[in-house]
PDB file of N, CA and C in Angstrom:
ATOM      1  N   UNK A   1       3.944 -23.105  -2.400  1.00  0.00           N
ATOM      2  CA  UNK A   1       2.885 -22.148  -2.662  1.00  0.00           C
ATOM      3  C   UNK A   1       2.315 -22.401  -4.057  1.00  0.00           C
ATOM      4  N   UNK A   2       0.938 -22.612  -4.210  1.00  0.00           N
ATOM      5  CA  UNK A   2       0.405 -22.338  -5.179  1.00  0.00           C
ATOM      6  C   UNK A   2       0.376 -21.503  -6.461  1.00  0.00           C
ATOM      7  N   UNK A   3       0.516 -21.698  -7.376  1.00  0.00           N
ATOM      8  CA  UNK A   3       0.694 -20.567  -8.774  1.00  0.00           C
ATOM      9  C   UNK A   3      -0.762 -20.264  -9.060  1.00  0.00           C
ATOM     10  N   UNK A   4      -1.150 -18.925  -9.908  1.00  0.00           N
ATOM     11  CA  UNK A   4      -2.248 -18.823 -10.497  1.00  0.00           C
ATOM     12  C   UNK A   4      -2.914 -19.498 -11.239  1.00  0.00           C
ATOM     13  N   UNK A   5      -1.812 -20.595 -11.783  1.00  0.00           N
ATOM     14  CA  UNK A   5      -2.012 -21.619 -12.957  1.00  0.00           C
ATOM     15  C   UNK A   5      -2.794 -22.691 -11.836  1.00  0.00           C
ATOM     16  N   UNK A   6      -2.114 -22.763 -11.132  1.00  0.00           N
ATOM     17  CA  UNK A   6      -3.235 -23.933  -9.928  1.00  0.00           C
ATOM     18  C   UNK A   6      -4.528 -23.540  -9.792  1.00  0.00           C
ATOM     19  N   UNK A   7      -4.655 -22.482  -9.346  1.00  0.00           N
ATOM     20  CA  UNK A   7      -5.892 -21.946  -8.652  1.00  0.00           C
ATOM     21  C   UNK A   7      -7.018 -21.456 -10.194  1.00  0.00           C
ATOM     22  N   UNK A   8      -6.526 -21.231 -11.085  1.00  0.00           N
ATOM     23  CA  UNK A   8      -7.386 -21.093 -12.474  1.00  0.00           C
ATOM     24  C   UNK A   8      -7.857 -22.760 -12.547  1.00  0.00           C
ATOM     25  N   UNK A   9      -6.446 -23.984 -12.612  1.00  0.00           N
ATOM     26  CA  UNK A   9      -7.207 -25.417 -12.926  1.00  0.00           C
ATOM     27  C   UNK A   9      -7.971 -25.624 -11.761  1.00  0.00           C
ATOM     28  N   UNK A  10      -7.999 -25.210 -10.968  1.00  0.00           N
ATOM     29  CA  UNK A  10      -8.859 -25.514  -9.724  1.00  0.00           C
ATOM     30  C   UNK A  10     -10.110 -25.581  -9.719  1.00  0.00           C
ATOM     31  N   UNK A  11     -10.085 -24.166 -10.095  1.00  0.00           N
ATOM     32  CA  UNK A  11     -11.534 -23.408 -10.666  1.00  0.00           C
ATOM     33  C   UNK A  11     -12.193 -24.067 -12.416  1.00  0.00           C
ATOM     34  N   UNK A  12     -11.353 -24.241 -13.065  1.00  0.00           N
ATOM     35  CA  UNK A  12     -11.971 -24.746 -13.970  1.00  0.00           C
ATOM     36  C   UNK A  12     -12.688 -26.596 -13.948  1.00  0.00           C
ATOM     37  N   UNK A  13     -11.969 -27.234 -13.251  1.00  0.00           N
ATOM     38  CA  UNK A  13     -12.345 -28.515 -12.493  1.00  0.00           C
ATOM     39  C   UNK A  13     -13.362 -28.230 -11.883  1.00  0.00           C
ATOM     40  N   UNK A  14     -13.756 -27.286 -10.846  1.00  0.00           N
ATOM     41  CA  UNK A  14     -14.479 -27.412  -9.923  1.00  0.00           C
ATOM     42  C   UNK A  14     -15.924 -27.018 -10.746  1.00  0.00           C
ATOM     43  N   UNK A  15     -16.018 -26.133 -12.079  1.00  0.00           N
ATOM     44  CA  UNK A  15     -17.010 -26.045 -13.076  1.00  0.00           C
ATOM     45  C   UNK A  15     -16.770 -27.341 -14.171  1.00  0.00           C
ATOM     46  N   UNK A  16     -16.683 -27.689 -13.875  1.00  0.00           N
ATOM     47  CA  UNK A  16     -16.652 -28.911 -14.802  1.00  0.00           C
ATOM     48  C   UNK A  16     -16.538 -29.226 -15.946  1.00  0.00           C
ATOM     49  N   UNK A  17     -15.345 -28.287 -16.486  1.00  0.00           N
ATOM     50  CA  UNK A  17     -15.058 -27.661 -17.887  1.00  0.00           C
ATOM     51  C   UNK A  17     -13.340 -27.887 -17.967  1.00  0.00           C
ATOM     52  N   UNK A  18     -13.384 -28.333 -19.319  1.00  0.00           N
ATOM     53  CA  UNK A  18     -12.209 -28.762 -20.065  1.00  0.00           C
ATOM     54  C   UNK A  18     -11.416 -28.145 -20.389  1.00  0.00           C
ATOM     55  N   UNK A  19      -9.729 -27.951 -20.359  1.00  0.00           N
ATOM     56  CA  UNK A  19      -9.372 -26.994 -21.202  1.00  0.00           C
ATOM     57  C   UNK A  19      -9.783 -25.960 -22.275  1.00  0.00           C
ATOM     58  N   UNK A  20      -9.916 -27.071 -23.017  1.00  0.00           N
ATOM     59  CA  UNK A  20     -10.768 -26.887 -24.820  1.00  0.00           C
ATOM     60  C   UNK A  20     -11.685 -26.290 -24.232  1.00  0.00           C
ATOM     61  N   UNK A  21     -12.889 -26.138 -23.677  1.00  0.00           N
ATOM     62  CA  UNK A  21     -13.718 -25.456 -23.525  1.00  0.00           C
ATOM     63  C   UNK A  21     -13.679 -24.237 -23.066  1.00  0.00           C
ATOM     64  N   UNK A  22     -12.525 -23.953 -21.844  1.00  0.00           N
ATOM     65  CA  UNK A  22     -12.017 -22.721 -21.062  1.00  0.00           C
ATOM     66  C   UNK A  22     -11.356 -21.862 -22.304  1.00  0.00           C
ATOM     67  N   UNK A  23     -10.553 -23.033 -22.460  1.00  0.00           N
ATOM     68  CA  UNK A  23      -9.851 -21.948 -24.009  1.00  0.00           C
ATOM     69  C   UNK A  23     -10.753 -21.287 -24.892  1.00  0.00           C
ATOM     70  N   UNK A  24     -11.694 -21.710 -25.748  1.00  0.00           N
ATOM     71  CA  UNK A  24     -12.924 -21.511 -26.051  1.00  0.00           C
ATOM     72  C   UNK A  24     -13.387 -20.758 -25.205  1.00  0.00           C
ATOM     73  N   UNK A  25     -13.912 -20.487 -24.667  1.00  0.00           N
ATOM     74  CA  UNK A  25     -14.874 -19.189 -24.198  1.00  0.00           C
ATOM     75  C   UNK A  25     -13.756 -17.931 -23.545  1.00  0.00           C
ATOM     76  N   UNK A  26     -12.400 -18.095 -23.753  1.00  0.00           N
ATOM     77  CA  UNK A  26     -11.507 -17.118 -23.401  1.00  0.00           C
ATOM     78  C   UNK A  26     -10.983 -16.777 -25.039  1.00  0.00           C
ATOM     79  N   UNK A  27     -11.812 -17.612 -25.985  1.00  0.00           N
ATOM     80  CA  UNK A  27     -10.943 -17.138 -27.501  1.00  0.00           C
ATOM     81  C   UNK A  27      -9.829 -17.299 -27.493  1.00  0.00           C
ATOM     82  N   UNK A  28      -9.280 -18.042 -27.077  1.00  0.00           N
ATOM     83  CA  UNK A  28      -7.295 -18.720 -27.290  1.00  0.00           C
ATOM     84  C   UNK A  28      -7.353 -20.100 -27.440  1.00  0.00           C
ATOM     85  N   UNK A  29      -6.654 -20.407 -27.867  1.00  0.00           N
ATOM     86  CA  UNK A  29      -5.909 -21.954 -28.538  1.00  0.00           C
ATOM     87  C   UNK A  29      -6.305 -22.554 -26.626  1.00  0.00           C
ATOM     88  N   UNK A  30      -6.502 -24.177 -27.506  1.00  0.00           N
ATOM     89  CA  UNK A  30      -5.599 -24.855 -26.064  1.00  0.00           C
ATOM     90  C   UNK A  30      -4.412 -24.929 -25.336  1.00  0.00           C
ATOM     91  N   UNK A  31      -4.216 -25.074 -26.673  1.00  0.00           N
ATOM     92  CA  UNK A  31      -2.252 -24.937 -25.953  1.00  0.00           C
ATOM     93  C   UNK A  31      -1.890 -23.813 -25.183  1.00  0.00           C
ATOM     94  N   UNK A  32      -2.768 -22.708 -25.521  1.00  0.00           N
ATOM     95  CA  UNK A  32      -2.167 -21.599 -24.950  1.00  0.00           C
ATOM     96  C   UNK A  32      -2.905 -21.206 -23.515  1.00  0.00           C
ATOM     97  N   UNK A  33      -3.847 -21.837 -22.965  1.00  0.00           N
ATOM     98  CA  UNK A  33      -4.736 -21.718 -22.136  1.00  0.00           C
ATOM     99  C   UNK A  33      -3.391 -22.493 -20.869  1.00  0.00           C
ATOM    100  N   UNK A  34      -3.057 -24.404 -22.209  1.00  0.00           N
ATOM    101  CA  UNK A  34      -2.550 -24.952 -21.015  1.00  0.00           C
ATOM    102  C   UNK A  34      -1.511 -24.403 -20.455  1.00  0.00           C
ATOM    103  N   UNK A  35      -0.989 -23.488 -21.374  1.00  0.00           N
ATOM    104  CA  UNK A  35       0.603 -22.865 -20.900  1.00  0.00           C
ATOM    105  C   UNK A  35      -0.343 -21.967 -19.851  1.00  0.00           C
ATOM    106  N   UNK A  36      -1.252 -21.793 -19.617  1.00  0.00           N
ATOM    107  CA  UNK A  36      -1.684 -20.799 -18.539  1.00  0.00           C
ATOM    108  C   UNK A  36      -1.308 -21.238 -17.438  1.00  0.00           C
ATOM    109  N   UNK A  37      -2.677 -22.798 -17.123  1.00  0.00           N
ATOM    110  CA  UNK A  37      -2.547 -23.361 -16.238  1.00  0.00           C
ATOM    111  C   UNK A  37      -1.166 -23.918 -15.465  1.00  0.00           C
ATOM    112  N   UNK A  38      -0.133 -24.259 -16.583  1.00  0.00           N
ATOM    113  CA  UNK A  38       1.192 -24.169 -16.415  1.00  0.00           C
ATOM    114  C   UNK A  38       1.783 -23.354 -15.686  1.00  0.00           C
ATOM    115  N   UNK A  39       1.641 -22.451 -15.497  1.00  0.00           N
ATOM    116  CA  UNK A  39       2.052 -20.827 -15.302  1.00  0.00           C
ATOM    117  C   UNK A  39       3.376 -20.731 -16.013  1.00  0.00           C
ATOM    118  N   UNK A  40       3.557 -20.897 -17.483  1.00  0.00           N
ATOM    119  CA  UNK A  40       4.418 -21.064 -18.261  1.00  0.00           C
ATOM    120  C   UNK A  40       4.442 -19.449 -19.203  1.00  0.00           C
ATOM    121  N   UNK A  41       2.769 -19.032 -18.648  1.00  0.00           N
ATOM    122  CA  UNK A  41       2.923 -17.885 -19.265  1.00  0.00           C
ATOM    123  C   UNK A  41       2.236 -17.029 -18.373  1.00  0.00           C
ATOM    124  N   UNK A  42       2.708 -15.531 -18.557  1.00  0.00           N
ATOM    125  CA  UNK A  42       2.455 -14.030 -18.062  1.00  0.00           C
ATOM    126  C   UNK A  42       1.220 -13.910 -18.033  1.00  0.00           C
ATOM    127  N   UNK A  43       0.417 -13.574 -17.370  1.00  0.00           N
ATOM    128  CA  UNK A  43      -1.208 -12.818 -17.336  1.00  0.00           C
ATOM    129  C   UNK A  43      -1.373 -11.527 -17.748  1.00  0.00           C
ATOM    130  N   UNK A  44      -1.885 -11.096 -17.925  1.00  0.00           N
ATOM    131  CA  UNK A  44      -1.963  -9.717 -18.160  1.00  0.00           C
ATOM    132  C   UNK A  44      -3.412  -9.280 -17.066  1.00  0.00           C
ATOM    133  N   UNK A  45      -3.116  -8.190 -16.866  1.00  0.00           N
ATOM    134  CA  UNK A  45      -4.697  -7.439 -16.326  1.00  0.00           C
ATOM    135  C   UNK A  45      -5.883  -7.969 -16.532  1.00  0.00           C
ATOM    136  N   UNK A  46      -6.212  -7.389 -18.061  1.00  0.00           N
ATOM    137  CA  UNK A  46      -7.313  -7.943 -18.739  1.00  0.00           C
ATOM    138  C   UNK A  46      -7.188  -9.537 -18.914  1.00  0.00           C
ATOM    139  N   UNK A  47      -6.462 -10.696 -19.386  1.00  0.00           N
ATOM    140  CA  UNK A  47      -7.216 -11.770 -18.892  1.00  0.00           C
ATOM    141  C   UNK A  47      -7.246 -12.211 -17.946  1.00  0.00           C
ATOM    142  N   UNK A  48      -6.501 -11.534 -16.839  1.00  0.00           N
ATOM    143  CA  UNK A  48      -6.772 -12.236 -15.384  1.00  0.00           C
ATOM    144  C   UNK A  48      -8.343 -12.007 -15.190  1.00  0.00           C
ATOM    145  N   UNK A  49      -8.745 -10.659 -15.610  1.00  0.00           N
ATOM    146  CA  UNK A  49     -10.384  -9.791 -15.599  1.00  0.00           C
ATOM    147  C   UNK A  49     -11.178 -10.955 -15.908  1.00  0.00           C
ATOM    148  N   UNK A  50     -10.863 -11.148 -17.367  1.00  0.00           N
ATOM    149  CA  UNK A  50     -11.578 -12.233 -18.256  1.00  0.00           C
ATOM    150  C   UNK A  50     -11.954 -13.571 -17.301  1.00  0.00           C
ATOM    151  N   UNK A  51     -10.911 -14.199 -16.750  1.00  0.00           N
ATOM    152  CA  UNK A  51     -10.925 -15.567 -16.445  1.00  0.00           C
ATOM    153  C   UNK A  51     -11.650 -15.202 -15.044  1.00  0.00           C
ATOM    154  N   UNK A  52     -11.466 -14.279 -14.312  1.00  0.00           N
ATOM    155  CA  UNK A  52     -12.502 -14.348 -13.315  1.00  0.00           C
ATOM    156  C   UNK A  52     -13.475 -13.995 -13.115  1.00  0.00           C
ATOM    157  N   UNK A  53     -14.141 -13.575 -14.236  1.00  0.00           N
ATOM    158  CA  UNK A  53     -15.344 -13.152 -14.834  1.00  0.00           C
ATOM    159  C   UNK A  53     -16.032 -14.282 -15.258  1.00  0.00           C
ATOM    160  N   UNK A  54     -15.149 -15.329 -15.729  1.00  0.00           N
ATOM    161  CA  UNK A  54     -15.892 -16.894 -16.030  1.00  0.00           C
ATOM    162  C   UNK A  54     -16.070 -17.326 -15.435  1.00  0.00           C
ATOM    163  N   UNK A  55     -15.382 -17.255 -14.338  1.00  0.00           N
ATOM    164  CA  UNK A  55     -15.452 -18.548 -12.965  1.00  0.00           C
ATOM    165  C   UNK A  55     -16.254 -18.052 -11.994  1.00  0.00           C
ATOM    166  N   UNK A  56     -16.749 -16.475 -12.275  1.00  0.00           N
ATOM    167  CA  UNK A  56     -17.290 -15.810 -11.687  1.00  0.00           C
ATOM    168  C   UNK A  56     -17.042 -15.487  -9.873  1.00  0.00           C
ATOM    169  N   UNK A  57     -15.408 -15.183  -9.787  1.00  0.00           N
ATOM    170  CA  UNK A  57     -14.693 -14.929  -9.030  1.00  0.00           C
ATOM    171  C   UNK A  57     -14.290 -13.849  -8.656  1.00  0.00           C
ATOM    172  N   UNK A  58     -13.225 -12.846  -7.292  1.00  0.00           N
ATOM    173  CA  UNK A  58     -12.651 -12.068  -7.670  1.00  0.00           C
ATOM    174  C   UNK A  58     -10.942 -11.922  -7.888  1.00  0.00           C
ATOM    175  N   UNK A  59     -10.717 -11.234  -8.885  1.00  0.00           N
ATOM    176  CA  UNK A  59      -9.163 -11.744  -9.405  1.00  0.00           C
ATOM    177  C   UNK A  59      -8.157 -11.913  -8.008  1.00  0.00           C
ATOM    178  N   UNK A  60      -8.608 -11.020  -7.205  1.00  0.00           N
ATOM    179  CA  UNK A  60      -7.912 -11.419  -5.932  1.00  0.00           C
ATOM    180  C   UNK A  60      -8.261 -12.939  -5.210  1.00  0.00           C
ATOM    181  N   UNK A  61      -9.172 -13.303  -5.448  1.00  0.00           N
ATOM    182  CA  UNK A  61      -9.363 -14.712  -5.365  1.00  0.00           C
ATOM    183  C   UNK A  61      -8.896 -15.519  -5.963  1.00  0.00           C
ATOM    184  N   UNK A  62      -8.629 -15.158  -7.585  1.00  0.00           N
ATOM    185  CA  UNK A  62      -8.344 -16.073  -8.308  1.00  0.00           C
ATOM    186  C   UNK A  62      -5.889 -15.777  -8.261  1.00  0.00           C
ATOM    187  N   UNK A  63      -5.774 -14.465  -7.942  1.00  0.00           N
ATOM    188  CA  UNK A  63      -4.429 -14.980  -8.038  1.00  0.00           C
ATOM    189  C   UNK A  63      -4.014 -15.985  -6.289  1.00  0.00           C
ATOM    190  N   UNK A  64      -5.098 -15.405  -4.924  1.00  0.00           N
ATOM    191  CA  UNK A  64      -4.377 -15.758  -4.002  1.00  0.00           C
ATOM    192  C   UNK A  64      -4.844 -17.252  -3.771  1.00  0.00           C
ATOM    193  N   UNK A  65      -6.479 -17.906  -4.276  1.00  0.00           N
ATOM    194  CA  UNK A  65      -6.665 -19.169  -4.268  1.00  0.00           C
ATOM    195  C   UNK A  65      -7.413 -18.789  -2.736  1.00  0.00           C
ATOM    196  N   UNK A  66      -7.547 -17.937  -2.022  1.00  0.00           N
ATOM    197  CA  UNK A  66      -8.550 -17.695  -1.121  1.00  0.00           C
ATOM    198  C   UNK A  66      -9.919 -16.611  -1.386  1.00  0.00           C
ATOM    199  N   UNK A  67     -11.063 -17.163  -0.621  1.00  0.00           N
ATOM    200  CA  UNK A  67     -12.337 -17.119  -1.149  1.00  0.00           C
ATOM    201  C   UNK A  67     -12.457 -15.564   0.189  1.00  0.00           C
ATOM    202  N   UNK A  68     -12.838 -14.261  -0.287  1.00  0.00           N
ATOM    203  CA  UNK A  68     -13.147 -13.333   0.374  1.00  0.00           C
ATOM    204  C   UNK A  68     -14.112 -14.070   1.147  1.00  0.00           C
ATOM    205  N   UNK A  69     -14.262 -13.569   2.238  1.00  0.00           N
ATOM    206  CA  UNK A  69     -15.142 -14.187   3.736  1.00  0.00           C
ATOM    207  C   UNK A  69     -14.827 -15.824   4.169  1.00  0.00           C
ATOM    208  N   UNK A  70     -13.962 -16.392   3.233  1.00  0.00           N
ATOM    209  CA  UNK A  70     -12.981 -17.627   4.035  1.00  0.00           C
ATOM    210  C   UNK A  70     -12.737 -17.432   5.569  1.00  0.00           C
ATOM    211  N   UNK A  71     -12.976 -18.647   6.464  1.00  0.00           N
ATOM    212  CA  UNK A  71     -12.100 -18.728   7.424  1.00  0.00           C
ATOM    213  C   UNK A  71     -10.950 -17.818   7.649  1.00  0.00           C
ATOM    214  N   UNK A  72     -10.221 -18.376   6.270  1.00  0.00           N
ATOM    215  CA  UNK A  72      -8.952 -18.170   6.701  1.00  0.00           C
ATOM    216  C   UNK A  72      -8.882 -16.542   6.140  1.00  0.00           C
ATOM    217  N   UNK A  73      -9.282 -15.974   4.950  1.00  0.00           N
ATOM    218  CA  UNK A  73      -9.374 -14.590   5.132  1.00  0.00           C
ATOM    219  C   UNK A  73      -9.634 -13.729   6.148  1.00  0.00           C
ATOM    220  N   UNK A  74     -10.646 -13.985   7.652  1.00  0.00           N
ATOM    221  CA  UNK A  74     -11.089 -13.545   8.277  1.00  0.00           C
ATOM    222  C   UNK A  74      -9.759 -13.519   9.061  1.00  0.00           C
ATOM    223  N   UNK A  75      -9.347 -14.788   9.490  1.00  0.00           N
ATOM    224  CA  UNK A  75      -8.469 -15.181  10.262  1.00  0.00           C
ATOM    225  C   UNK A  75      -6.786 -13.924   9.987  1.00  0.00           C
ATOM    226  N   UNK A  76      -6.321 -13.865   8.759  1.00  0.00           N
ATOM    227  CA  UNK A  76      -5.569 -12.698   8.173  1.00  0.00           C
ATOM    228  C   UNK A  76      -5.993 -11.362   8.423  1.00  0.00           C
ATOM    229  N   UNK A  77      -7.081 -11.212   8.445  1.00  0.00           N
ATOM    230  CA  UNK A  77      -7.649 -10.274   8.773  1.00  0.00           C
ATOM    231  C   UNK A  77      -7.236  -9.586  10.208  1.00  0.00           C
ATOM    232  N   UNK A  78      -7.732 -10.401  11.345  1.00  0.00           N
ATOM    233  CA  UNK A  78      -7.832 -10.222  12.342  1.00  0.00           C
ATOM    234  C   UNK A  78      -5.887 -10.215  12.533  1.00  0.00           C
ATOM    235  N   UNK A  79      -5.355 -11.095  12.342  1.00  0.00           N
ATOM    236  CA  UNK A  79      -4.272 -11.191  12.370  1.00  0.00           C
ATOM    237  C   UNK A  79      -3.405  -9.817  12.097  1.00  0.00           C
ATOM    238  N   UNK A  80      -3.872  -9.251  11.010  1.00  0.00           N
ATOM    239  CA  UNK A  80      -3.102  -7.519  10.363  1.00  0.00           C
ATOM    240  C   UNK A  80      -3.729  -6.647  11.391  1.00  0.00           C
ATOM    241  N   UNK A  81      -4.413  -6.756  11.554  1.00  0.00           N
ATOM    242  CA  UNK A  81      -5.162  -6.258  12.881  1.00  0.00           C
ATOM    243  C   UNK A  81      -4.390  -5.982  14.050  1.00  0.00           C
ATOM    244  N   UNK A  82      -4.450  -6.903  15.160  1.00  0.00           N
ATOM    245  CA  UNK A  82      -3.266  -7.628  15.713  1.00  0.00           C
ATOM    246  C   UNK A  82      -2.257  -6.831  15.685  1.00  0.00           C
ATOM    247  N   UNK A  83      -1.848  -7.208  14.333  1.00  0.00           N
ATOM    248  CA  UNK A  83       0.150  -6.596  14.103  1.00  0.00           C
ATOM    249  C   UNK A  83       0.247  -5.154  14.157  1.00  0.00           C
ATOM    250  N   UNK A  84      -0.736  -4.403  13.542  1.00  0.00           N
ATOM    251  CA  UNK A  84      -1.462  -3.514  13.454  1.00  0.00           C
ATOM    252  C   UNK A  84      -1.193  -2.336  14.985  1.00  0.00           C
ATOM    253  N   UNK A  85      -1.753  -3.091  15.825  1.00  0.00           N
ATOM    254  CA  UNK A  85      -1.960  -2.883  17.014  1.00  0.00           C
ATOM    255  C   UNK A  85      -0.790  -2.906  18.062  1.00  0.00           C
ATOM    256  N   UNK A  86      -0.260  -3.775  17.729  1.00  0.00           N
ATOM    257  CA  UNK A  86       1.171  -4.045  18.291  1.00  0.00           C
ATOM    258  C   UNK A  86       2.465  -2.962  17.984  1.00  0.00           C
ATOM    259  N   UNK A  87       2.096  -3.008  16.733  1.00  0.00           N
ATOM    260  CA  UNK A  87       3.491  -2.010  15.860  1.00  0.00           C
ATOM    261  C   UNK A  87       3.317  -0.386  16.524  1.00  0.00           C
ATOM    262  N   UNK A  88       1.948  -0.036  16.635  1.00  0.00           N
ATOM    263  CA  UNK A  88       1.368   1.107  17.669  1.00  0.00           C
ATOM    264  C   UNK A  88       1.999   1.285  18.416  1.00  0.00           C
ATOM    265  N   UNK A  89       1.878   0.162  19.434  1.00  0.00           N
ATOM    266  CA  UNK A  89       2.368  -0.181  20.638  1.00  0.00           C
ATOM    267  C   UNK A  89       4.040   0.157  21.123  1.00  0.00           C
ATOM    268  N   UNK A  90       4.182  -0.670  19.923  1.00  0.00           N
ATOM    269  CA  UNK A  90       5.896  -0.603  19.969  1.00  0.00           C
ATOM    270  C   UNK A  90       6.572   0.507  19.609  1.00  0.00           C
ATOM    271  N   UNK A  91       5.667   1.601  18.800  1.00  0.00           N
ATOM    272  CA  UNK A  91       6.662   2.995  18.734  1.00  0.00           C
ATOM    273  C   UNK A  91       6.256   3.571  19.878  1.00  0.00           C
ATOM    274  N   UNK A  92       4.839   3.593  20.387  1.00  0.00           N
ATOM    275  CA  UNK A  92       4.850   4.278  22.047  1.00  0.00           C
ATOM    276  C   UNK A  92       6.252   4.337  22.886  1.00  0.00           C
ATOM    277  N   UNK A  93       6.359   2.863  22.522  1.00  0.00           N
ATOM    278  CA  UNK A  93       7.572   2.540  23.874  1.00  0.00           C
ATOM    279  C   UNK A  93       9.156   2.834  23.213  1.00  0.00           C
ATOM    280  N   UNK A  94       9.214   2.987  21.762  1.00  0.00           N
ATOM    281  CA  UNK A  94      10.321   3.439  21.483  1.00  0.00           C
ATOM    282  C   UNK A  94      10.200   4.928  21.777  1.00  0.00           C
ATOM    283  N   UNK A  95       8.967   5.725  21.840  1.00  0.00           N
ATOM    284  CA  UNK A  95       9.413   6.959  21.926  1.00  0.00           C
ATOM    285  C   UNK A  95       9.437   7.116  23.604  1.00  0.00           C
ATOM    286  N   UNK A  96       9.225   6.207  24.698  1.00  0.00           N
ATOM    287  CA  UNK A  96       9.237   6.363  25.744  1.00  0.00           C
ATOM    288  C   UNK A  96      10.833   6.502  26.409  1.00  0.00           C
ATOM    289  N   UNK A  97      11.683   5.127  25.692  1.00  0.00           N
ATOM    290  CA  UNK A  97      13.003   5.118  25.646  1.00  0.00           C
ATOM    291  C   UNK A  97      13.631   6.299  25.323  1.00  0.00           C
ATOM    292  N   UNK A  98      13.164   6.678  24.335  1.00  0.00           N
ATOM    293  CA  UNK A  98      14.012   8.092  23.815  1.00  0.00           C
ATOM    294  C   UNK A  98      13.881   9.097  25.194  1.00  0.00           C
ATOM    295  N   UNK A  99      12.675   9.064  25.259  1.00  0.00           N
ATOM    296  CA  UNK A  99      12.360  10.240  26.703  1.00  0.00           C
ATOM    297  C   UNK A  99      13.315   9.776  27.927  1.00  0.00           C
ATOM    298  N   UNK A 100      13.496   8.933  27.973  1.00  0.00           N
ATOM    299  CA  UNK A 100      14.387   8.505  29.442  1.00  0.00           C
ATOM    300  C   UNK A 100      15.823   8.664  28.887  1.00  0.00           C
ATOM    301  N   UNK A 101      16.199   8.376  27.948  1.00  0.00           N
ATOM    302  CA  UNK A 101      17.633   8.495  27.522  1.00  0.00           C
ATOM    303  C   UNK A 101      17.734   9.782  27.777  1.00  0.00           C
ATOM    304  N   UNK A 102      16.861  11.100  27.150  1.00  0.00           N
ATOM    305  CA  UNK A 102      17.079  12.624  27.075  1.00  0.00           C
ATOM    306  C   UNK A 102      17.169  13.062  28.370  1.00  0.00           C
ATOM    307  N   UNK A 103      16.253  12.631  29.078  1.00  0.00           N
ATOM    308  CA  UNK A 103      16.326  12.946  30.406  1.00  0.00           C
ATOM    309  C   UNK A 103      17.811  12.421  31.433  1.00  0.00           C
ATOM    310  N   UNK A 104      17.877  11.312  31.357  1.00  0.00           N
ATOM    311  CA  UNK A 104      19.068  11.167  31.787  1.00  0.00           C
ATOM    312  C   UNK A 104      20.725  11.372  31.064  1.00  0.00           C
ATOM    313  N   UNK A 105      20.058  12.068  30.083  1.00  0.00           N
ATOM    314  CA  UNK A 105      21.379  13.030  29.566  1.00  0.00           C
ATOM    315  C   UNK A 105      22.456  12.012  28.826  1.00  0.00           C
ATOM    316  N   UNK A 106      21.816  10.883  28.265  1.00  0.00           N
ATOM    317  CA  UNK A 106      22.376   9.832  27.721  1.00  0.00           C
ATOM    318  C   UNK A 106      22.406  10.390  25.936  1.00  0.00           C
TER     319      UNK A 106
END
């Protein structure tokens, strides 16, 4: 599985921007940017805010590395859905069991 540190160098590659430069417009050292990309270091709220505000992302994009209205978001979607629907399903029939046990005095 992917770290946040992936999906930030991802995004910063895919804008075509350098450490040094990311660091720079986030106001931190390089080094400390690379310990980002590393995932060598902690995020906090606010610069997760920050960094996906640059990449012009949403932080839920930027920690899970999937793009809201993706394929595959849709696909999860439908999927919780699904389980959703099923889990319904399955207390119906647990409370159906219960009814036949009571009844037959079990």
């Amino acid at each position: 599985m992917k770290s946040i540190g992936d999906h930030i160098k991802k995004c910063r590659v895919a804008s075509g921007l350098s450490q040094a430069d990311v660091a720079k417009l986030l106001e931190i050292s390089t080094p400390a940017f690379c310990k980002i990309e590393k995932g060598q270091t902690d995020l906090n709220i606010s610069r997760l805010l920050q960094i996906s505000k640059l990449f012009k992302i949403s932080v839920a994009e930027l920690i899970t590395g999937i793009a809201a209205g993706s394929e595959f978001s849709e696909d999860v979607s439908s999927l919780k859905q699904q389980l959703l629907e099923k889990d319904e399903e399955l207390n119906k029939l647990r409370k159906k069991v219960i009814e036949l046990y009571d009844k037959l005095g079990m």
